[in-house]
Protein backbone atom coordinates (compact mmCIF):
# COMPACT_ATOMS: atom_id res chain seq x y z
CA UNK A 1 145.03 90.94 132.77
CA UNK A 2 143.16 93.45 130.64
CA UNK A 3 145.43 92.31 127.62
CA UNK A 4 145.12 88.57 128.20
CA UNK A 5 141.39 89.23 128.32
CA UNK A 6 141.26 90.97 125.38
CA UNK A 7 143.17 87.94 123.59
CA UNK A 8 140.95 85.29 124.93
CA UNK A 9 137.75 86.85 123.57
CA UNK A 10 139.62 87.87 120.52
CA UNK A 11 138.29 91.75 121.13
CA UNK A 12 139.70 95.16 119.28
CA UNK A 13 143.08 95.63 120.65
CA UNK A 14 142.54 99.68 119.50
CA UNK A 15 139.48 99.75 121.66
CA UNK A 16 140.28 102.63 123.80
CA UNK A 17 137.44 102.26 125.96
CA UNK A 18 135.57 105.22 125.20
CA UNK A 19 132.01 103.78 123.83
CA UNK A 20 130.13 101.03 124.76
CA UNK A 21 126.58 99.32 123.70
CA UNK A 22 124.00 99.91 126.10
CA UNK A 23 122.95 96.83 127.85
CA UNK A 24 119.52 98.37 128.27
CA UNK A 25 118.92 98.71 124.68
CA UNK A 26 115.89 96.83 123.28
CA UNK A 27 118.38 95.70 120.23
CA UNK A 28 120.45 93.41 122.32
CA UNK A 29 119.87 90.50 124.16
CA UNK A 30 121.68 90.74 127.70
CA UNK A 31 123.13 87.15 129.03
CA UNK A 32 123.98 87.43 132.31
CA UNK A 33 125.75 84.51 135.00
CA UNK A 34 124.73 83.35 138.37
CA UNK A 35 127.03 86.14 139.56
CA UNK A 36 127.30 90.23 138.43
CA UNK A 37 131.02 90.89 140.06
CA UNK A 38 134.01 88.95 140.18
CA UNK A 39 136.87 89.78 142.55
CA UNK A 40 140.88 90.04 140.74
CA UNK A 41 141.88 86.77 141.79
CA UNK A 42 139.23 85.00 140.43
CA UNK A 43 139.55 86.56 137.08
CA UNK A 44 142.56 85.44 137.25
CA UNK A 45 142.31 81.93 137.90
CA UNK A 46 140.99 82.18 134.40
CA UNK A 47 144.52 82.23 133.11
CA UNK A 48 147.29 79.83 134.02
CA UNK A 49 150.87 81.74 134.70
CA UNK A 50 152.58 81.49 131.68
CA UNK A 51 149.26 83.49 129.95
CA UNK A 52 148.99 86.35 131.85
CA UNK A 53 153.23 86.81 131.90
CA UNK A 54 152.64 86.26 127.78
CA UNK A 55 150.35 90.10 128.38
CA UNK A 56 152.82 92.12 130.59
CA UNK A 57 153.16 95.13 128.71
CA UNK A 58 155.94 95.23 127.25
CA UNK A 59 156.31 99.33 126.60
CA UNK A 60 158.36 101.64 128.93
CA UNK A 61 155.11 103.25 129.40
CA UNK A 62 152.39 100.78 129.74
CA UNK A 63 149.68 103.50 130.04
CA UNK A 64 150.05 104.54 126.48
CA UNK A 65 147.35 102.31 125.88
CA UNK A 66 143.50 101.83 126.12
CA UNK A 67 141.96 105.02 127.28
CA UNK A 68 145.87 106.00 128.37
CA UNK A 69 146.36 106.74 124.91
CA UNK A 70 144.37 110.17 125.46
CA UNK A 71 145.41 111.12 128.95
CA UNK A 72 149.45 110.78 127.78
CA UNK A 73 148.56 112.93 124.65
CA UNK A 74 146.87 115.28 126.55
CA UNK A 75 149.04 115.99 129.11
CA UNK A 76 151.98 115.62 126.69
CA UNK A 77 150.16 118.49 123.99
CA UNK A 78 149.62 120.87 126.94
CA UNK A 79 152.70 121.03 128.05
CA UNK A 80 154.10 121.99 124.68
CA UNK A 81 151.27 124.41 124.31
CA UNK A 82 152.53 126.53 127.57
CA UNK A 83 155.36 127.32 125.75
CA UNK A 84 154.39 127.14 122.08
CA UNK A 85 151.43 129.92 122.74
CA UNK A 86 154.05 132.52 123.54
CA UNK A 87 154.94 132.98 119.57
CA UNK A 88 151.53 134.19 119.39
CA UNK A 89 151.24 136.38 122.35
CA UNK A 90 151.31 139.71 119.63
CA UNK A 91 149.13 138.35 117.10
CA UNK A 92 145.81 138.56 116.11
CA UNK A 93 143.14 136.67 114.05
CA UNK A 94 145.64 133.95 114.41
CA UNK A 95 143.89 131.22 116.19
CA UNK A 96 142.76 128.61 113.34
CA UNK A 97 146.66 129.04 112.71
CA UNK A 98 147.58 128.14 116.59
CA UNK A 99 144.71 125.01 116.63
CA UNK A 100 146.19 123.98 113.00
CA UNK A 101 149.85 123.89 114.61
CA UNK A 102 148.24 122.31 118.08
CA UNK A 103 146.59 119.75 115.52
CA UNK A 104 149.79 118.77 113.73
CA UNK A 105 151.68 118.50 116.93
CA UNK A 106 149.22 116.06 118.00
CA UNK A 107 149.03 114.02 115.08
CA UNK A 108 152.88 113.79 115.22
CA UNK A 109 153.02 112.45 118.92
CA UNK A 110 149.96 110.01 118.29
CA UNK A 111 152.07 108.33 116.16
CA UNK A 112 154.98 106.81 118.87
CA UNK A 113 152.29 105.02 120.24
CA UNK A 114 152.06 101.41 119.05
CA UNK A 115 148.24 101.54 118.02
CA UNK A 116 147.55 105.08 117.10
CA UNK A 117 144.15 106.95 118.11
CA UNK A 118 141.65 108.25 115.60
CA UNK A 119 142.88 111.25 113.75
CA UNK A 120 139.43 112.67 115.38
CA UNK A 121 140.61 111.95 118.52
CA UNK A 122 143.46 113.77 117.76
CA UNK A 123 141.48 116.56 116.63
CA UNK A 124 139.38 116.80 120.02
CA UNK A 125 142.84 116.56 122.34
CA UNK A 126 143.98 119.46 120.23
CA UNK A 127 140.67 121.69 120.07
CA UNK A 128 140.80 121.30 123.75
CA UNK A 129 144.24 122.54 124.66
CA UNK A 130 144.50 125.58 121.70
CA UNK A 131 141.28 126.92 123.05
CA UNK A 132 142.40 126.82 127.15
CA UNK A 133 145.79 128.09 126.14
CA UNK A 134 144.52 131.20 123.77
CA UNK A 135 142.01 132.23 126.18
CA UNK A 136 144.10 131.84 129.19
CA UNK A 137 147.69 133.18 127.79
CA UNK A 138 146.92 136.84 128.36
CA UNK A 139 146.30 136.23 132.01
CA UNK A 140 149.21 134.04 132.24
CA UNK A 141 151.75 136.30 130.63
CA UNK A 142 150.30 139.30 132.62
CA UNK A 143 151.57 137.37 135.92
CA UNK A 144 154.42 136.89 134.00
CA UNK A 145 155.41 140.22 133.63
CA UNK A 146 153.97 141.43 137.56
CA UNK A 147 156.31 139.27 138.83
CA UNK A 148 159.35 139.86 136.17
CA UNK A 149 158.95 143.87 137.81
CA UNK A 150 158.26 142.83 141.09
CA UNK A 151 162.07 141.31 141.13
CA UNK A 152 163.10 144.03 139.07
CA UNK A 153 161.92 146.24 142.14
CA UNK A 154 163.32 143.94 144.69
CA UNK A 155 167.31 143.86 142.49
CA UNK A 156 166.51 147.61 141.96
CA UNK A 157 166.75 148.52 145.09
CA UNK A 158 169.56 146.51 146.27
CA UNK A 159 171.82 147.20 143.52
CA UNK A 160 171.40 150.81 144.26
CA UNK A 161 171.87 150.43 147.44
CA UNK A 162 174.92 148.69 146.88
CA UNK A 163 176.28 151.22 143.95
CA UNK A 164 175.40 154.06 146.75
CA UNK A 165 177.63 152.31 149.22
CA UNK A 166 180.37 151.68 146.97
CA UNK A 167 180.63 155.15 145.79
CA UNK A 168 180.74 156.75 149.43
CA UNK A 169 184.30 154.50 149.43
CA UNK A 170 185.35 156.06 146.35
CA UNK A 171 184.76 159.26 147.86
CA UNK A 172 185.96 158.96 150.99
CA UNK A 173 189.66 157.46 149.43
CA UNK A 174 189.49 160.72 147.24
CA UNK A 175 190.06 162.89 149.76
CA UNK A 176 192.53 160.30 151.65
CA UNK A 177 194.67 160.87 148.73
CA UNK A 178 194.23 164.24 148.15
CA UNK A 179 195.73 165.15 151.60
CA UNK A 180 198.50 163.20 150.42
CA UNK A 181 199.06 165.18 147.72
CA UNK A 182 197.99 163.33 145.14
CA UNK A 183 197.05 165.06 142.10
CA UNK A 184 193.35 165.37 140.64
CA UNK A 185 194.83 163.33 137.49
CA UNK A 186 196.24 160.77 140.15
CA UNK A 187 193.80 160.33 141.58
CA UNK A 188 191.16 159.66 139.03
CA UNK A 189 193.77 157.15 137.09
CA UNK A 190 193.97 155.49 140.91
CA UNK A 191 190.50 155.11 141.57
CA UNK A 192 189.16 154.44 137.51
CA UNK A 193 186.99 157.72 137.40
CA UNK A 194 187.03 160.81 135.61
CA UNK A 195 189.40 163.64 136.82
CA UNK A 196 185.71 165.79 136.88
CA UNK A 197 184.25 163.50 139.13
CA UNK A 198 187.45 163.72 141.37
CA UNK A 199 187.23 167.61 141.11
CA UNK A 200 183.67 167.57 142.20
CA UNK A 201 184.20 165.18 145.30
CA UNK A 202 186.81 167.28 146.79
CA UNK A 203 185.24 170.20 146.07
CA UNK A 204 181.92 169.11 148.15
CA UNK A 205 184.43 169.06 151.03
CA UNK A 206 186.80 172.11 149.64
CA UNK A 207 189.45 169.90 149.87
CA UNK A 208 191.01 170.77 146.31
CA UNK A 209 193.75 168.89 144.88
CA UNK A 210 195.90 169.79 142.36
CA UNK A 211 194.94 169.37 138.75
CA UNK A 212 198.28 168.69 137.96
C-alpha cells in the first residue's frame, strides 16, 4: 500500500523515511481533513485491486526498502564485522584502516539494493559498527580464549585420565607375558613400546624377563 501510495502522489521512491518537514513550522501552511486517522481498509478503498497487486514488492526481500534499506545493511555489516575485526586483534593505530575497510564493505552491499542509500548513509552504518566492534573485540576475544582453556581443562583431564587407564593395561599384559616367557624384546615388539619401558615395568614388580 505504501508503494501504491507513493505512485499516486507521485512522491520520491528513494525516500527512506528518515526526515520530514515539520508541520508546526511557520513556513508551511498545514491542510488538514474532517478526519486526522484513517484505519487500513479505508486507505485502501482508495485503490481498486488490480492497483495495489500492480505494488506487491516484487524483491525476495521486500524490506530492503524505505527505512529497511538501513536496518538490512546494518545488520548485514555487523555480522561481517564479528569476524572481519579478528585480522586486527594484534594491531595498533589501525582503526581509520578497519572504518576505511568497514566503509568499503558497506558501499559494496548498498549497491544490491535496487535504489541505493546515500553514500553518507553508508558512511554512518559503517562509523557505527567499526567503532562497537574495535572497542568491544578485546572483551570478546578474551571470552574467547577463557572458554577455549576452560575445554582445554575439561579434554585435559579426561584424556589423561584415559592415557592413565590405558597404560595400567599395557602394564599389566607385560607381566602376563613375561611369566610366559616372553622376552623383553617380545614383548615390547607385542605391545608397540620400547624394550626400556618393558624393562622398567617388570622391574617395578621384579618380575624380570629376559632381554633376549
Amino acid at each position: 500500500m505504501e508503494a501504491a501510495f507513493r505512485a499516486r502522489l507521485d512522491a520520491d521512491q528513494g525516500y527512506s523515511g528518515l526526515l520530514t518537514k515539520n508541520p508546526t513550522h511557520q513556513r508551511w501552511r498545514v491542510l488538514r481533513g474532517p478526519r486526522i486517522g484513517y484505519t487500513l481498509q479505508e486507505l485502501a478503498d482508495c485503490f481498486d485491486a488490480g492497483e495495489l497487486s500492480s505494488h506487491v514488492a516484487k524483491s525476495k526481500n521486500p524490506e530492503e526498502i524505505g527505512l529497511g534499506r538501513n536496518v538490512t545493511l546494518f545488520d548485514w555489516l555487523r555480522h561481517w564485522a564479528y569476524v572481519a575485526i579478528r585480522r586486527y586483534r594484534t594491531a595498533r593505530n589501525q582503526f581509520p584502516q578497519w572504518q576505511a575497510e568497514c566503509y568499503e564493505k558497506s558501499l559494496g552491499r548498498n549497491g544490491d539494493f535496487a535504489r541505493p542509500l546515500d553514500s553518507r548513509e553508508c558512511y554512518h552504518v559503517a562509523k557505527s559498527v567499526s567503532r562497537w566492534t574495535w572497542r568491544k573485540d578485546a572483551e570478546a576475544q578474551a571470552r574467547f580464549l577463557a572458554r577455549q582453556a576452560a575445554k582445554g581443562r575439561k579434554g585435559g583431564v579426561a584424556s589423561g585420565a584415559a592415557r592413565l587407564a590405558a597404560s595400567e593395561d599395557l602394564r599389566a599384559s607385560a607381566r602376563l607375558m613375561a611369566t610366559q616367557g616372553m622376552t623383553q624384546v617380545a614383548i615390547a615388539s607385542a605391545l608397540g613400546v620400547t624394550d626400556r619401558t618393558v624393562r622398567t615395568w617388570l622391574s617395578e614388580t621384579g618380575n624380570e624377563a629376559k632381554i633376549r
